[in-house]
Protein backbone atom coordinates (compact mmCIF):
# COMPACT_ATOMS: atom_id res chain seq x y z
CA UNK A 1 -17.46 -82.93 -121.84
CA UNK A 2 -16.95 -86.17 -123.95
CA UNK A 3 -16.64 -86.48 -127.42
CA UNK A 4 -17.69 -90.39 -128.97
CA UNK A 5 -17.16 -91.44 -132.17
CA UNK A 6 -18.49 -94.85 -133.74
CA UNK A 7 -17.56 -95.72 -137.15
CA UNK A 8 -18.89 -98.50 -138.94
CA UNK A 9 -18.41 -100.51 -141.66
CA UNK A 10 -21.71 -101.80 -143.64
CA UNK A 11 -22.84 -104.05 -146.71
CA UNK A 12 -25.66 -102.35 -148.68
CA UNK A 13 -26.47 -105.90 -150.61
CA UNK A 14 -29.55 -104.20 -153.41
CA UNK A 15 -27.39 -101.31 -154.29
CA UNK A 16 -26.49 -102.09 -158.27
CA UNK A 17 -24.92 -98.80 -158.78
CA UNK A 18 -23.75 -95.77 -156.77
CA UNK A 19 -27.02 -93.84 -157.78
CA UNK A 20 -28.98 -96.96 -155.57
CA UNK A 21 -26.31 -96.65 -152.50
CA UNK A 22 -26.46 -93.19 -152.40
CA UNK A 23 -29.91 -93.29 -152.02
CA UNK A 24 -30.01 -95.26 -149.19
CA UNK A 25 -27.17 -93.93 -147.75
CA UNK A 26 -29.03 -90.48 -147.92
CA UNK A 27 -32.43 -91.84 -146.48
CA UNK A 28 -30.67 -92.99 -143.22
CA UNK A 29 -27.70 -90.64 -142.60
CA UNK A 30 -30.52 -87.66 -142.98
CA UNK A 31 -32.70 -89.50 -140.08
CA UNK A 32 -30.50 -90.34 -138.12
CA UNK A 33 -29.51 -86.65 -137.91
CA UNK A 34 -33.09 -85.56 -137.63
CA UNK A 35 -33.83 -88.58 -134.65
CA UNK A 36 -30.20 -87.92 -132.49
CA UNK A 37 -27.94 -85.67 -131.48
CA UNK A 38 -25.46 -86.98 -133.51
CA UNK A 39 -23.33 -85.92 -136.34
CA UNK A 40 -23.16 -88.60 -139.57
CA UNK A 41 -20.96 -88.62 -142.51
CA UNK A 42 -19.40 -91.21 -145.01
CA UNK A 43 -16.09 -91.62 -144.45
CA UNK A 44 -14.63 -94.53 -146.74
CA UNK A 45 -15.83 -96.30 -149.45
CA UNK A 46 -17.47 -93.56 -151.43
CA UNK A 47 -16.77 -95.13 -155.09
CA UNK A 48 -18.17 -99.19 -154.08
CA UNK A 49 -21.43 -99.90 -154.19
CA UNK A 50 -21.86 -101.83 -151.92
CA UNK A 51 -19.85 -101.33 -149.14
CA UNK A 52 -19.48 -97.66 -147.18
CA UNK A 53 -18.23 -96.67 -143.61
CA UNK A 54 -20.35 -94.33 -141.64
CA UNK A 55 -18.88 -92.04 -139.13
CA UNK A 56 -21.19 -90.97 -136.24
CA UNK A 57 -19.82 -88.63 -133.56
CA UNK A 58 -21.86 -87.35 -130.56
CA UNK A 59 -20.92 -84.69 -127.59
CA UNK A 60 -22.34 -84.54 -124.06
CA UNK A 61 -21.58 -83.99 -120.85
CA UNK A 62 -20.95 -87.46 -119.68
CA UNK A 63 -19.86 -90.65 -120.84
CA UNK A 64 -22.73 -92.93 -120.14
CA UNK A 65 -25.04 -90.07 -122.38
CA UNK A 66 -22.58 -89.67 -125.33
CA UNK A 67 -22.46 -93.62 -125.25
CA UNK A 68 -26.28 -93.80 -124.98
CA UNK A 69 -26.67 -91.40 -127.93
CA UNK A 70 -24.07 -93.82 -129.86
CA UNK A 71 -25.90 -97.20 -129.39
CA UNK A 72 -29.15 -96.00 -130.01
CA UNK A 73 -27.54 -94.47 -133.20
CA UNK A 74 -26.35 -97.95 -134.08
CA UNK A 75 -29.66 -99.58 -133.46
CA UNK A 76 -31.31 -97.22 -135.75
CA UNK A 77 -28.51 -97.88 -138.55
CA UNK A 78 -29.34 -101.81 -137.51
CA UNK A 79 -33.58 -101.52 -137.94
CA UNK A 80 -32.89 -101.00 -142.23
CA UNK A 81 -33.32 -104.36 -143.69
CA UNK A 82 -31.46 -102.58 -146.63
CA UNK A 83 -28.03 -102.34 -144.70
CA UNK A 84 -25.93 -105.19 -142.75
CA UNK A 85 -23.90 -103.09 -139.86
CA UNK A 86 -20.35 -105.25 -139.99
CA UNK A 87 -17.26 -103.95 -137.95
CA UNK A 88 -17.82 -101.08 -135.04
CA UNK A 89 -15.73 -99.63 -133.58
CA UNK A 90 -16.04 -96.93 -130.91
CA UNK A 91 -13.51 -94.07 -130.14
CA UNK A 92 -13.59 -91.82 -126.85
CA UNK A 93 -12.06 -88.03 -126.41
């Protein structure tokens, strides 16, 4: 079993307010939940607007499939034109 965690830093540059980030924050973490096997949560950042870090944290058996899971995680973050994905970093258990 292998645990993989990426966690990444990202610019949300329309968000005027918390009410705006959260929304978008909430549109994508809830997908991406719904689209991998992943679990998502905000980790830092919770009080800027326009900055958050995103935690994302997938289990399988093997390393190549837990990294799989990871990067097409990150893609998915990368297709909103709403949200600039800055510093990754990746984490293995």
């Amino acid at each position: 079993m292998i645990i993989g965690a990426a966690v990444c830093e990202c610019i949300i540059y329309d968000a005027h307010s918390l009410k705006e980030k959260r929304a978008v924050l909430q549109r994508i973490l809830t997908r991406l939940k719904q689209k991998f096997n992943v679990s998502v949560s905000e980790v830092d950042y919770q009080d800027v607007w326009q900055r958050t870090k995103i935690a994302i944290a997938a289990v399988t058996s093997s390393r190549i499939s837990t990294e799989q899971e990871l990067q097409n995680a990150l893609k998915f973050i990368d297709s909103f034109p709403e949200i600039e994905r800055t510093i990754t970093e990746m984490d293995w258990l």
